[in-house]
PDB file of N, CA and C in Angstrom:
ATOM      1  N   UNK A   1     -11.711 -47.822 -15.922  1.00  0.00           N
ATOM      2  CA  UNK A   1     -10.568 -47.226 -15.287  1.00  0.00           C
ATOM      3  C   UNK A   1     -11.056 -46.366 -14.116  1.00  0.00           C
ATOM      4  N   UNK A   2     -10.433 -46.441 -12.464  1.00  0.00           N
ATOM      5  CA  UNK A   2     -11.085 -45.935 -11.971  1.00  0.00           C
ATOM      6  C   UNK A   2     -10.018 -44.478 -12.013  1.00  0.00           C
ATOM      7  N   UNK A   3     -10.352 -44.079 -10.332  1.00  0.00           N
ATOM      8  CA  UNK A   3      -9.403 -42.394 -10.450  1.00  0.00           C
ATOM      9  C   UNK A   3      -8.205 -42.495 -10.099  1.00  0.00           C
ATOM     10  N   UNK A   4      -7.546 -43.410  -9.388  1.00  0.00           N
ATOM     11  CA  UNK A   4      -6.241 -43.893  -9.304  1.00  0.00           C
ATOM     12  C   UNK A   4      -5.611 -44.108  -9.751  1.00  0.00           C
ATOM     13  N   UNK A   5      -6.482 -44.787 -11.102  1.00  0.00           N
ATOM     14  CA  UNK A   5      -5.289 -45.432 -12.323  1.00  0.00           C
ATOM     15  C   UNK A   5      -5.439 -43.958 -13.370  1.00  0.00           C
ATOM     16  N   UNK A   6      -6.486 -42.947 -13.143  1.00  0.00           N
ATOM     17  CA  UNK A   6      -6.497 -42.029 -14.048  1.00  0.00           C
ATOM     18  C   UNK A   6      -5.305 -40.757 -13.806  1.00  0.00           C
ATOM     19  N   UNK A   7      -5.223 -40.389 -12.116  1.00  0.00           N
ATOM     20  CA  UNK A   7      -4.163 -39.975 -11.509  1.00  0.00           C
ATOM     21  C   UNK A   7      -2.494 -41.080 -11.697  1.00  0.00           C
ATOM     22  N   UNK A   8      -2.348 -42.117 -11.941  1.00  0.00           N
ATOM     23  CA  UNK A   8      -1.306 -42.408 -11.982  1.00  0.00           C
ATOM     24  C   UNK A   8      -0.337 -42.706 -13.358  1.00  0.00           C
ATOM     25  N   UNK A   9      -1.861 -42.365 -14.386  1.00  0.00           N
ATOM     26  CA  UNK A   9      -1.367 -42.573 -15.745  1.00  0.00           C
ATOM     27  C   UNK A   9      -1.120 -41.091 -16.571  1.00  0.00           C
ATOM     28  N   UNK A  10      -1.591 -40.256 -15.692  1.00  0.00           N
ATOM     29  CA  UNK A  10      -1.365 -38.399 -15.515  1.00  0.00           C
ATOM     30  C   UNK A  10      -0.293 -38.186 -15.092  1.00  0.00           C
ATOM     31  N   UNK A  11       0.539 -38.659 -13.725  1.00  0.00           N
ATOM     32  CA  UNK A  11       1.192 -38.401 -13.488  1.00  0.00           C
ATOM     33  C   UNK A  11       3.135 -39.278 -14.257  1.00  0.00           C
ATOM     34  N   UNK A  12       2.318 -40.129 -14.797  1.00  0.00           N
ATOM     35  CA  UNK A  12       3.759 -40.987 -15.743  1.00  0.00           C
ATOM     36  C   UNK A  12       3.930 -40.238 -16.970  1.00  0.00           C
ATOM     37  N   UNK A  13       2.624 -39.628 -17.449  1.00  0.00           N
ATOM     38  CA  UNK A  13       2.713 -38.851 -18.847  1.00  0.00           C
ATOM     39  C   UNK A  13       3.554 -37.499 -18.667  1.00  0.00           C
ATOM     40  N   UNK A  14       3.149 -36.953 -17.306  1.00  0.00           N
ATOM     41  CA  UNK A  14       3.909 -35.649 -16.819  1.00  0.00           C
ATOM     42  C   UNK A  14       5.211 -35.768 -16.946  1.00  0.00           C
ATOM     43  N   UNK A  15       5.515 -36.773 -16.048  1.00  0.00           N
ATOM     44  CA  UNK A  15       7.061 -37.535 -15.785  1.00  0.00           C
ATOM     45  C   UNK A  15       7.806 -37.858 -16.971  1.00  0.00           C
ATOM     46  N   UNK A  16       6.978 -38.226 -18.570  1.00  0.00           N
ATOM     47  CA  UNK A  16       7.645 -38.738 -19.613  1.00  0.00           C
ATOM     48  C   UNK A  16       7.898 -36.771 -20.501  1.00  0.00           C
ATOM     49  N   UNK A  17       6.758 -36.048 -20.426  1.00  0.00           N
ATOM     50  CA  UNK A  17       7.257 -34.961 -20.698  1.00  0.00           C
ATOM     51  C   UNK A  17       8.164 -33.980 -20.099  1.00  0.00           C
ATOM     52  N   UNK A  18       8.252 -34.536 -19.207  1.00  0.00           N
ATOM     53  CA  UNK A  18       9.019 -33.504 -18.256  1.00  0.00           C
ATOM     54  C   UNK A  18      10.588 -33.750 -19.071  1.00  0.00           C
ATOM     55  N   UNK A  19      11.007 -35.202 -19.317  1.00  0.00           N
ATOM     56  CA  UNK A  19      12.551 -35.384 -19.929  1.00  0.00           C
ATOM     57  C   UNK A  19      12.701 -35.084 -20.940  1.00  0.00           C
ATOM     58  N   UNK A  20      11.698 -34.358 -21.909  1.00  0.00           N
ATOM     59  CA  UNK A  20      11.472 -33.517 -23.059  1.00  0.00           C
ATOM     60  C   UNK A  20      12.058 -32.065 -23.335  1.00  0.00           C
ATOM     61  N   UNK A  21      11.766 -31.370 -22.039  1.00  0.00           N
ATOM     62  CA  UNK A  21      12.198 -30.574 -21.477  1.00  0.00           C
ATOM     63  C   UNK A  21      13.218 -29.922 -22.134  1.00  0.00           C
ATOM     64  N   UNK A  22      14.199 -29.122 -22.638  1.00  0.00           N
ATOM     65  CA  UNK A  22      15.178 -28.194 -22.423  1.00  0.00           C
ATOM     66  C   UNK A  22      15.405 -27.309 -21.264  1.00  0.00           C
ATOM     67  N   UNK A  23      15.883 -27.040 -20.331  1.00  0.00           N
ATOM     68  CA  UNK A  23      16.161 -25.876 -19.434  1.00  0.00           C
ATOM     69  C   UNK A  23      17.248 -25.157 -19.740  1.00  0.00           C
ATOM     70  N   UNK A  24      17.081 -24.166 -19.400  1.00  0.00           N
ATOM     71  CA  UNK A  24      18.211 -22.716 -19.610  1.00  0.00           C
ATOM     72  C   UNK A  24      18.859 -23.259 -18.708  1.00  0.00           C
ATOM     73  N   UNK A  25      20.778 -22.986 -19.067  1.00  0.00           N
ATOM     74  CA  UNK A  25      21.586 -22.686 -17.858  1.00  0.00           C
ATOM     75  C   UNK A  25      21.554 -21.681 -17.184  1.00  0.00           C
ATOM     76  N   UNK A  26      22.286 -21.763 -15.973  1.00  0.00           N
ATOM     77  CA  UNK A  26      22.424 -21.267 -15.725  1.00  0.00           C
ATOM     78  C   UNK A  26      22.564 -19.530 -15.553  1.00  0.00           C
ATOM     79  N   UNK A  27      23.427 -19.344 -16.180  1.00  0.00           N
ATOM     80  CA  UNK A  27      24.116 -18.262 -17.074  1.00  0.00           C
ATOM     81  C   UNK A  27      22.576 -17.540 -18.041  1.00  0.00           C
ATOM     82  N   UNK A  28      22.012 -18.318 -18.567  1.00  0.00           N
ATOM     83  CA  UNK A  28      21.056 -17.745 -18.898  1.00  0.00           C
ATOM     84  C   UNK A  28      19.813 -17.353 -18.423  1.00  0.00           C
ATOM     85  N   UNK A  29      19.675 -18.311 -17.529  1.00  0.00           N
ATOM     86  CA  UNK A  29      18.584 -17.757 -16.396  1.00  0.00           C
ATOM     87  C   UNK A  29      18.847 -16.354 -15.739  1.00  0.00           C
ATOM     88  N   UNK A  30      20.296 -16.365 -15.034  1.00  0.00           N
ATOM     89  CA  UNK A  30      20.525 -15.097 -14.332  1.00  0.00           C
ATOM     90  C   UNK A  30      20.667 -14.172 -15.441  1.00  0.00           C
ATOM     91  N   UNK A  31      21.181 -14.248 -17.112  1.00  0.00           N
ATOM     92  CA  UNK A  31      21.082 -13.424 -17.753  1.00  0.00           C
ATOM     93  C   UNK A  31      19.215 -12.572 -17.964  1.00  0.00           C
ATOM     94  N   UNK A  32      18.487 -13.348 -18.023  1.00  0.00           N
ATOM     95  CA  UNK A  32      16.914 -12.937 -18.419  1.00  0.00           C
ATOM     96  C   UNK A  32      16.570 -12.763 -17.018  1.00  0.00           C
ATOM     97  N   UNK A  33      16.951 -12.654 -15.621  1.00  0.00           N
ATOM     98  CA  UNK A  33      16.351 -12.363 -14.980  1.00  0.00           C
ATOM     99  C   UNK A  33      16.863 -11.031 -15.027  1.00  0.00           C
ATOM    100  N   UNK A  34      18.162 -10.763 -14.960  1.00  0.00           N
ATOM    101  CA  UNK A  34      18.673  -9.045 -14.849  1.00  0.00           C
ATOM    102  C   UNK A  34      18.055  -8.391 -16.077  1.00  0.00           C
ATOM    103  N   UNK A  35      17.796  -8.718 -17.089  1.00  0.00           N
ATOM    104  CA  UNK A  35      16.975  -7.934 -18.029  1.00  0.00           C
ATOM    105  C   UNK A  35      15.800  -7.828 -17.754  1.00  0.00           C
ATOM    106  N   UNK A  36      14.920  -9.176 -17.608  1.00  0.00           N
ATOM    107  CA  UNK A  36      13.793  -8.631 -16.602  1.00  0.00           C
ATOM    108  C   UNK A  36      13.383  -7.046 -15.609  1.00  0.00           C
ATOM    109  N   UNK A  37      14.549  -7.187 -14.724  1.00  0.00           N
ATOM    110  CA  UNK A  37      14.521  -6.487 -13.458  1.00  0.00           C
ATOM    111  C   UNK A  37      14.718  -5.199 -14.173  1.00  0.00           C
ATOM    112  N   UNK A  38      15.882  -5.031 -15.185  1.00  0.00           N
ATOM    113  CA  UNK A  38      16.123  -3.467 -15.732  1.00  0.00           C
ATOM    114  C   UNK A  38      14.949  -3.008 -16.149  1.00  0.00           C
ATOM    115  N   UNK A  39      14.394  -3.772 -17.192  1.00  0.00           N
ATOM    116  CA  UNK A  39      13.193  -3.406 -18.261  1.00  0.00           C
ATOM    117  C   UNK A  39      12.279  -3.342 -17.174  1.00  0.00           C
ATOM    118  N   UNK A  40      12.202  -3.856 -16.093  1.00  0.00           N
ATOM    119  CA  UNK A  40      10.781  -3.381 -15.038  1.00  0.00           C
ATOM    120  C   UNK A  40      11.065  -2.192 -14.469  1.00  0.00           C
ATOM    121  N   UNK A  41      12.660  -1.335 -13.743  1.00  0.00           N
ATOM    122  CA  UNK A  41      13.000  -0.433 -13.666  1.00  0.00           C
ATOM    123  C   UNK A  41      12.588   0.600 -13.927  1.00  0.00           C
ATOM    124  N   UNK A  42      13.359   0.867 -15.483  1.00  0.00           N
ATOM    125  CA  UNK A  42      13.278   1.622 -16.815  1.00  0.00           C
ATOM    126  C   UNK A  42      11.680   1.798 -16.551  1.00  0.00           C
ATOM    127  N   UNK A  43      10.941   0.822 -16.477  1.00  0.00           N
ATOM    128  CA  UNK A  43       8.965   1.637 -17.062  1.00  0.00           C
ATOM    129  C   UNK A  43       8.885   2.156 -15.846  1.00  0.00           C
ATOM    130  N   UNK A  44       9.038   1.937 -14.508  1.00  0.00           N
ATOM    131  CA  UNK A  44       8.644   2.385 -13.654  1.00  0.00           C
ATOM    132  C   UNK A  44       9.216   3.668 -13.444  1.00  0.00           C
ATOM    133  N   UNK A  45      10.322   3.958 -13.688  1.00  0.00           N
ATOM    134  CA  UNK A  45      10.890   5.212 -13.826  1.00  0.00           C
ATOM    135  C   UNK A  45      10.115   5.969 -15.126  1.00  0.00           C
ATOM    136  N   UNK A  46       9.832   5.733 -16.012  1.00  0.00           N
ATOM    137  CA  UNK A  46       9.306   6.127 -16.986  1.00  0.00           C
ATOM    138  C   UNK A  46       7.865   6.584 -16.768  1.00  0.00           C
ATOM    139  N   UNK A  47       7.364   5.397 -15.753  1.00  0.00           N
ATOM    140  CA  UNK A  47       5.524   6.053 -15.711  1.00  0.00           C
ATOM    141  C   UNK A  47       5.522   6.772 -14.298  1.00  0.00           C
ATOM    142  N   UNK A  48       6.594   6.941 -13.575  1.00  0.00           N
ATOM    143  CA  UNK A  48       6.933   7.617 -12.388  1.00  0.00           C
ATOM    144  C   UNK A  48       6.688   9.014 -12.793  1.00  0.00           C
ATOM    145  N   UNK A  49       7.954   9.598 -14.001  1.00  0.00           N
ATOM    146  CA  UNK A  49       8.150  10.889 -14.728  1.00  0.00           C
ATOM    147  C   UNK A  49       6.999  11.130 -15.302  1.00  0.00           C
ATOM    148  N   UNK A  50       6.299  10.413 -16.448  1.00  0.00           N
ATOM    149  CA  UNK A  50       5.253  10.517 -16.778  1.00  0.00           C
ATOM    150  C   UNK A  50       4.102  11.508 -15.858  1.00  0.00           C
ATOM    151  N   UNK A  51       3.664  10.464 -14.999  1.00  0.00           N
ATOM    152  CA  UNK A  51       2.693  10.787 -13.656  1.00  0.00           C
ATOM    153  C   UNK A  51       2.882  12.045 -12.841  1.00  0.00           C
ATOM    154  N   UNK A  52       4.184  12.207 -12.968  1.00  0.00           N
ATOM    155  CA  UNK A  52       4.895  13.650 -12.471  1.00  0.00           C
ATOM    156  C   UNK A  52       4.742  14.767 -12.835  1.00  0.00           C
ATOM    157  N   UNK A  53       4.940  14.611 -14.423  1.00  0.00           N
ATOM    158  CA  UNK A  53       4.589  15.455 -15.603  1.00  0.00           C
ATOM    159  C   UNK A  53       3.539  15.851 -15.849  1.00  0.00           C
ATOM    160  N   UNK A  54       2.703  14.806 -15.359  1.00  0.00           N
ATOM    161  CA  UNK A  54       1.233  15.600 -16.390  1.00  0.00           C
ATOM    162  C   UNK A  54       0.324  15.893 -14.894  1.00  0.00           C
ATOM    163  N   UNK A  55       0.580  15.604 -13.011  1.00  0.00           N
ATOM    164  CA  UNK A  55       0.054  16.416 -12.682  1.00  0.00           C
ATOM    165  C   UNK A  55       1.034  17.872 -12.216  1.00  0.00           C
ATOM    166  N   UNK A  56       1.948  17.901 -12.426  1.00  0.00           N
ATOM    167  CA  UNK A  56       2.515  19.473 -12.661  1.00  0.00           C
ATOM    168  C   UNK A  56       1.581  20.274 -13.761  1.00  0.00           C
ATOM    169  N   UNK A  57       1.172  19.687 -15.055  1.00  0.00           N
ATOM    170  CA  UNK A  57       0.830  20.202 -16.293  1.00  0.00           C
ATOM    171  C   UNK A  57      -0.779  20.375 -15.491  1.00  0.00           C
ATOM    172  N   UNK A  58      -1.413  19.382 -14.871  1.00  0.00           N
ATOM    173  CA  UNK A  58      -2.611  19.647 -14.294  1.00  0.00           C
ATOM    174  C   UNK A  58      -2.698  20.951 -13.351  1.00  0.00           C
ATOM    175  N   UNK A  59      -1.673  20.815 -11.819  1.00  0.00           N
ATOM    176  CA  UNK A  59      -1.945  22.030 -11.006  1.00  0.00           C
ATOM    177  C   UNK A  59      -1.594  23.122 -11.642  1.00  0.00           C
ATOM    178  N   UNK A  60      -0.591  23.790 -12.601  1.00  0.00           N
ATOM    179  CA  UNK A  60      -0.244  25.092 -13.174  1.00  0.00           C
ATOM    180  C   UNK A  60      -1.800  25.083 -14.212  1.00  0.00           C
ATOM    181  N   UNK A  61      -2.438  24.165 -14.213  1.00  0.00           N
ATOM    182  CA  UNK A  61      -3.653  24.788 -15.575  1.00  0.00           C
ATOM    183  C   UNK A  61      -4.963  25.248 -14.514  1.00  0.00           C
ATOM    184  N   UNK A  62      -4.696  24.926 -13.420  1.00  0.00           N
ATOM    185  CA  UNK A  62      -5.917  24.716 -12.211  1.00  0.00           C
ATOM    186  C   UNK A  62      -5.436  26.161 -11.680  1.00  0.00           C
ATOM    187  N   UNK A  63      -4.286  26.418 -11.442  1.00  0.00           N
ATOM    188  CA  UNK A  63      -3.932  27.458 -10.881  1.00  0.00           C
ATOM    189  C   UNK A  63      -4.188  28.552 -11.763  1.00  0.00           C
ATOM    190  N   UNK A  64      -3.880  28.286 -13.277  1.00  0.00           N
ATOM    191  CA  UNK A  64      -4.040  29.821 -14.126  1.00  0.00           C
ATOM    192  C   UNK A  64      -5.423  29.724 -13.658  1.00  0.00           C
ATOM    193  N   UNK A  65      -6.144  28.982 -13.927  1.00  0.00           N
ATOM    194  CA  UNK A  65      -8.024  29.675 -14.142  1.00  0.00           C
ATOM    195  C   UNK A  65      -8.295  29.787 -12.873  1.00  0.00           C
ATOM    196  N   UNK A  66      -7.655  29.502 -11.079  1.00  0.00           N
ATOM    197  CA  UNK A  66      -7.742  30.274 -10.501  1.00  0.00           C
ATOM    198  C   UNK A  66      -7.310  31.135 -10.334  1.00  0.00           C
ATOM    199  N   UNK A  67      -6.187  31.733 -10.651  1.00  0.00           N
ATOM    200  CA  UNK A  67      -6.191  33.238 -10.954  1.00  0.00           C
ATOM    201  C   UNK A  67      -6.281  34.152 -11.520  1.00  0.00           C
ATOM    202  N   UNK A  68      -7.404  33.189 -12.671  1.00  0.00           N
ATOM    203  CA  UNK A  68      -7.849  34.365 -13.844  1.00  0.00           C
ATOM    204  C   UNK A  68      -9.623  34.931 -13.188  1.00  0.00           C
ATOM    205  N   UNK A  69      -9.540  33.870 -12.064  1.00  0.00           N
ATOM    206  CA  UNK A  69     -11.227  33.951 -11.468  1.00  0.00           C
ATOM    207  C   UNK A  69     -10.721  34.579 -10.532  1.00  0.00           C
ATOM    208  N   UNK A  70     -10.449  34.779  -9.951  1.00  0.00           N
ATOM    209  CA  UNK A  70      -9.555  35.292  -8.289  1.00  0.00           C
ATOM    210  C   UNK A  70     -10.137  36.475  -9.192  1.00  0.00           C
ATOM    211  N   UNK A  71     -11.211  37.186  -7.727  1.00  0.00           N
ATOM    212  CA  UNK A  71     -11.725  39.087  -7.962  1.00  0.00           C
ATOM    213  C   UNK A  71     -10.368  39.204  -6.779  1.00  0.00           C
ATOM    214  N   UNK A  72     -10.470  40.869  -7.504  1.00  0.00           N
ATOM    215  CA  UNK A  72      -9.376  41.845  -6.809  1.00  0.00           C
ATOM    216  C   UNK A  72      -9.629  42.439  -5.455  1.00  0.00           C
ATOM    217  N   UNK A  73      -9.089  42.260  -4.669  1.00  0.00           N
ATOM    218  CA  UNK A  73      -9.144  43.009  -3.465  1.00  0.00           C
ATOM    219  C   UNK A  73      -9.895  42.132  -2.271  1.00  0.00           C
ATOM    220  N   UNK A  74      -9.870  40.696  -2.730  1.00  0.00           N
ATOM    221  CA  UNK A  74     -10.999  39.441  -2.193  1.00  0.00           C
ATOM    222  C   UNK A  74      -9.930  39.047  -1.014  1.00  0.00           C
ATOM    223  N   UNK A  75     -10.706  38.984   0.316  1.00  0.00           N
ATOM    224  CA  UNK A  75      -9.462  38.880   1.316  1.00  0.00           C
ATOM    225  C   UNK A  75     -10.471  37.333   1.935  1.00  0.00           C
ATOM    226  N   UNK A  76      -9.581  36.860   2.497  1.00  0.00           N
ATOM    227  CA  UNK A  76     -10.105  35.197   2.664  1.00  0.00           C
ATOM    228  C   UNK A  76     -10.740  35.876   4.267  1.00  0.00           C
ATOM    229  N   UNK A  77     -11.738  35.423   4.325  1.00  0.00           N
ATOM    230  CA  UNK A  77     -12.525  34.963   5.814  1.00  0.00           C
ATOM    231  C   UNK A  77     -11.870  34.601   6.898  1.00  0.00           C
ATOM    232  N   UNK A  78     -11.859  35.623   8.068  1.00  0.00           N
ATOM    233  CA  UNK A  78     -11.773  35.110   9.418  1.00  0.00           C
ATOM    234  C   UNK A  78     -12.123  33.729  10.192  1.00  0.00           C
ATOM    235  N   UNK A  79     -11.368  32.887  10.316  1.00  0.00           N
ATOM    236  CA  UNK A  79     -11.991  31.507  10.960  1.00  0.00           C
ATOM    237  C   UNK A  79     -11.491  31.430  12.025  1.00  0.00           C
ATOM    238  N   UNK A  80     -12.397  31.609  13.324  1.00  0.00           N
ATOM    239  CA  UNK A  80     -11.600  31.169  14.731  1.00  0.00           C
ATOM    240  C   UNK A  80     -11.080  29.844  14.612  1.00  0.00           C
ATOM    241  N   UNK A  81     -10.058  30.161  15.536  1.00  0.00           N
ATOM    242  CA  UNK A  81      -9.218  28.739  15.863  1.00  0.00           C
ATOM    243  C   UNK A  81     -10.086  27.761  17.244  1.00  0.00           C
ATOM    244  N   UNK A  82     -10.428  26.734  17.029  1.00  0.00           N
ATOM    245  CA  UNK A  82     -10.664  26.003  17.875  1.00  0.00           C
ATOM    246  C   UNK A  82      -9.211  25.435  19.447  1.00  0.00           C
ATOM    247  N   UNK A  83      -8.989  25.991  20.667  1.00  0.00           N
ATOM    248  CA  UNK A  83      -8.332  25.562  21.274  1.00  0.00           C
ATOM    249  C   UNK A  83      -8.405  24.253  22.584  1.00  0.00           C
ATOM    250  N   UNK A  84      -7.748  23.149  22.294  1.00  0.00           N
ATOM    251  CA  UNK A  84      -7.949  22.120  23.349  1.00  0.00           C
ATOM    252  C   UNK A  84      -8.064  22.580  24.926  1.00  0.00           C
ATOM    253  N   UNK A  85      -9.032  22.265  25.847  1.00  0.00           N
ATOM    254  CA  UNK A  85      -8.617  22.709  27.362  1.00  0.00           C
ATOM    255  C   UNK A  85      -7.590  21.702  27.494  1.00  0.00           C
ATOM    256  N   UNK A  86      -6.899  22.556  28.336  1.00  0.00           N
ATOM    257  CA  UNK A  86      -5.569  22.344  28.959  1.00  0.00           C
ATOM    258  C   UNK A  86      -6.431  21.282  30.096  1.00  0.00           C
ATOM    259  N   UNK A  87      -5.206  20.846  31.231  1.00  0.00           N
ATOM    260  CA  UNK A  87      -4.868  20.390  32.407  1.00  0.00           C
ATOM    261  C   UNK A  87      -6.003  21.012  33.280  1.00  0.00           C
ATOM    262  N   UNK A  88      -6.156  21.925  33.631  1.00  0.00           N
ATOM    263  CA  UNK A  88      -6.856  22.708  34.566  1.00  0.00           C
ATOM    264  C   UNK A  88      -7.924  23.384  33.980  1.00  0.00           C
ATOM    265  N   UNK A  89      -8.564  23.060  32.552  1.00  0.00           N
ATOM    266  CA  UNK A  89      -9.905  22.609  32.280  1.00  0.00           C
ATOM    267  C   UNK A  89     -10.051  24.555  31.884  1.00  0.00           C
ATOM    268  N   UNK A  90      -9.119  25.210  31.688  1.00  0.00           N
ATOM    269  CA  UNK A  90      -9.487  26.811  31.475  1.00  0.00           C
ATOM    270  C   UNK A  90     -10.587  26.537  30.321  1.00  0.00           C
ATOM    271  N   UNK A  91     -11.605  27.522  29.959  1.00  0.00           N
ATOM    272  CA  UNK A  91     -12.097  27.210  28.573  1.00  0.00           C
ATOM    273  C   UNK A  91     -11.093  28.815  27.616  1.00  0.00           C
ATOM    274  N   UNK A  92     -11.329  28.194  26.288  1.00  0.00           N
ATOM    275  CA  UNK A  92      -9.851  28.681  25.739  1.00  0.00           C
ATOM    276  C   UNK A  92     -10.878  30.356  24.993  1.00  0.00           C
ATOM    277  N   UNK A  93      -9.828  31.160  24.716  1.00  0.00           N
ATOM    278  CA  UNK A  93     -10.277  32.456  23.695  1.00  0.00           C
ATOM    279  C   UNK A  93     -10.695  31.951  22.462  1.00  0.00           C
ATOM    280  N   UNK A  94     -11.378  32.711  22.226  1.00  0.00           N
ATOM    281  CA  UNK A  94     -11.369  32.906  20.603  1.00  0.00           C
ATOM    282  C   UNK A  94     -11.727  34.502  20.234  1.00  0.00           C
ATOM    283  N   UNK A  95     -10.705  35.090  19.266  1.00  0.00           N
ATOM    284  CA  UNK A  95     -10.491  35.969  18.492  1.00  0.00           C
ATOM    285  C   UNK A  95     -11.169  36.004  17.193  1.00  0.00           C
ATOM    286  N   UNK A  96     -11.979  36.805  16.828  1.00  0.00           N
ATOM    287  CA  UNK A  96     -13.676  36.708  15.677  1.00  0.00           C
ATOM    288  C   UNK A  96     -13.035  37.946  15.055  1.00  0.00           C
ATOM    289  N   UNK A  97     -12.009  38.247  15.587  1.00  0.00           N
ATOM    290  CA  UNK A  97     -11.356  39.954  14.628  1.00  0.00           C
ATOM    291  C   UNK A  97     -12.580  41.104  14.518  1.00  0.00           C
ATOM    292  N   UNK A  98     -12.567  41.173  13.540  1.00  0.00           N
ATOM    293  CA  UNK A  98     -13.821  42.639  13.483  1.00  0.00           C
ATOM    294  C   UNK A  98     -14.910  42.237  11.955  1.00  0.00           C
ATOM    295  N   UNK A  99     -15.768  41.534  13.071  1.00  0.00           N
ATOM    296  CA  UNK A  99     -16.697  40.959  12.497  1.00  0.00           C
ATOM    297  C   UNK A  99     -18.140  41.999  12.657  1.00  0.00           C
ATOM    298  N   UNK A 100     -18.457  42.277  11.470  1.00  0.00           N
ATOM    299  CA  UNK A 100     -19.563  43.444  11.782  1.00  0.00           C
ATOM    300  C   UNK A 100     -20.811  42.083  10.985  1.00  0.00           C
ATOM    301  N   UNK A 101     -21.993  42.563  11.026  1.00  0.00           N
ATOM    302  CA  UNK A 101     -22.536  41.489  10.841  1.00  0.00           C
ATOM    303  C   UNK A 101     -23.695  43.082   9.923  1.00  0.00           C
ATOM    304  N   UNK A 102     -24.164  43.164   9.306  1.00  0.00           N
ATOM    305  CA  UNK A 102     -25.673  43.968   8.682  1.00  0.00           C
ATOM    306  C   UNK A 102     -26.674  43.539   8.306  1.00  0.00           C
ATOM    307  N   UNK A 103     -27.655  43.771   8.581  1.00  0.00           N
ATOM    308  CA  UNK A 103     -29.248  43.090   8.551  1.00  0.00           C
ATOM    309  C   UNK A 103     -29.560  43.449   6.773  1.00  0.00           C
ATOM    310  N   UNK A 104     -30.571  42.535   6.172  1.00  0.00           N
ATOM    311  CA  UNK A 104     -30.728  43.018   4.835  1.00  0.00           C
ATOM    312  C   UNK A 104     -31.685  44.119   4.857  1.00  0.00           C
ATOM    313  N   UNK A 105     -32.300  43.919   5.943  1.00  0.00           N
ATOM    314  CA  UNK A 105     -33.386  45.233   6.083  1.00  0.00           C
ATOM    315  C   UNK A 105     -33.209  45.875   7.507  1.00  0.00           C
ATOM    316  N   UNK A 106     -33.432  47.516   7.500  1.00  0.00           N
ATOM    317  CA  UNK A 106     -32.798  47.984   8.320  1.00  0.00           C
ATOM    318  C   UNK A 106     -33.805  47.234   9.458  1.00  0.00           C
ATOM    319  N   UNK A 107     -35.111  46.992   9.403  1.00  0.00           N
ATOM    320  CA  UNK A 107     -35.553  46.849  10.325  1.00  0.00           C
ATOM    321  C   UNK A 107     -35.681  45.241  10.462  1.00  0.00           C
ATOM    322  N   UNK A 108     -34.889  44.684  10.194  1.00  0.00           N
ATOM    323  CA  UNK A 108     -34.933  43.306  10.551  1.00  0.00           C
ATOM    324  C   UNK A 108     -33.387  42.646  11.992  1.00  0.00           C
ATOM    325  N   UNK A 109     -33.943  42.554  13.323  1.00  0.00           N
ATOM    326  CA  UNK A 109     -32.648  42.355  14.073  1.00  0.00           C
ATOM    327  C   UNK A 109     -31.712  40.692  13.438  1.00  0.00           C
ATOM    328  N   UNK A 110     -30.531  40.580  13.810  1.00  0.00           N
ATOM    329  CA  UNK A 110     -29.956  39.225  13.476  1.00  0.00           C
ATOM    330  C   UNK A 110     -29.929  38.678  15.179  1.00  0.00           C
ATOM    331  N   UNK A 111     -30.589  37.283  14.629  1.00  0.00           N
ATOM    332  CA  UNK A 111     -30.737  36.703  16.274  1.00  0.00           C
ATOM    333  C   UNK A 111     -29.261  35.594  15.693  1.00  0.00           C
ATOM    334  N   UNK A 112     -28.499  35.373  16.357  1.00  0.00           N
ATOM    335  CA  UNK A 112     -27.720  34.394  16.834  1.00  0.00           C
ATOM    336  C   UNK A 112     -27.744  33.892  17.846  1.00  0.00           C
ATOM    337  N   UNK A 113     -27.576  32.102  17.791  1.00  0.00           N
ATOM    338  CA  UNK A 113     -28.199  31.509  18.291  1.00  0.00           C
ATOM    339  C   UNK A 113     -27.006  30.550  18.801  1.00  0.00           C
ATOM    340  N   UNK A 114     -26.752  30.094  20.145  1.00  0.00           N
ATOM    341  CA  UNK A 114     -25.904  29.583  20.280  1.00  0.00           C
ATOM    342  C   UNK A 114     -26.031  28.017  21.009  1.00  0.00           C
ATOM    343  N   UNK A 115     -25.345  27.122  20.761  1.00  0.00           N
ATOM    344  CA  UNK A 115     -25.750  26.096  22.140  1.00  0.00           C
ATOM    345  C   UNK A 115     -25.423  26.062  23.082  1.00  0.00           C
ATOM    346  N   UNK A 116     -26.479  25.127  24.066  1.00  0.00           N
ATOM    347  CA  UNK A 116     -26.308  25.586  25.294  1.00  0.00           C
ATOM    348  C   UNK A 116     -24.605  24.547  25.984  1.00  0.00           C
ATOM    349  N   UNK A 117     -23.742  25.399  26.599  1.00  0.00           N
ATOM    350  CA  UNK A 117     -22.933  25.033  27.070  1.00  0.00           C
ATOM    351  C   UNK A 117     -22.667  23.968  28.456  1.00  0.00           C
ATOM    352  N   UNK A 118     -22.481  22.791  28.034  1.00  0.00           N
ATOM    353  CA  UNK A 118     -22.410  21.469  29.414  1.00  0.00           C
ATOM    354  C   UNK A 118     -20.957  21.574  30.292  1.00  0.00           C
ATOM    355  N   UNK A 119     -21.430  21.366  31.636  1.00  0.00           N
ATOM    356  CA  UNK A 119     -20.458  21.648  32.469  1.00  0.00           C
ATOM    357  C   UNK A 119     -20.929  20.484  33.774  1.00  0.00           C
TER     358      UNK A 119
END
């Protein structure tokens, strides 16, 4: 038997099961598809709330133990703002507030070191 007759005796057996068959009407097809669609709904709403739930339950547990670690009187760090040059190429401010800087030893100076600026 070659592959022609093996493909054409595959495809008559298909053809003889196929009239075996039962199919749903109508009516019942569109019935199991709308249950389908609800019951896919329903979980997704369900693992939506879920997912909702437990990271609310996560940030309020993240938040107590940061504010059971949070020291008193701890004020957050000055960070200059970086500003874009404008049109006419100004170079922009920056405000460092009142930044005192202290050496660990009196006799040690603090060198800051800056790069060199391209123009």
């Amino acid at each position: 038997m070659n592959i022609i007759e093996k493909l054409i005796s595959y495809l008559r057996s298909s053809k003889h099961e196929l009239t075996k068959v039962t199919w749903p009407s109508k009516q019942t097809t569109t019935r199991y598809s709308i249950l389908v669609i609800t019951i896919s709904i329903i979980v997704a709403i369900f693992f939506g709330l879920l997912d909702y739930g437990l990271a609310e339950v996560v940030n309020i547990t993240i938040l107590q133990r940061l504010a059971k670690t949070r020291v008193l009187n701890q004020t957050t760090p000055i960070v200059p703002t970086t500003v874009p040059l404008d049109a006419t190429e100004t170079k922009p401010e920056f405000d460092f507030g009142n930044i005192e800087l202290e050496p660990e030893n009196s006799n040690t100076d603090i060198n800051i070191e800056t790069l060199p600026i391209e123009e």
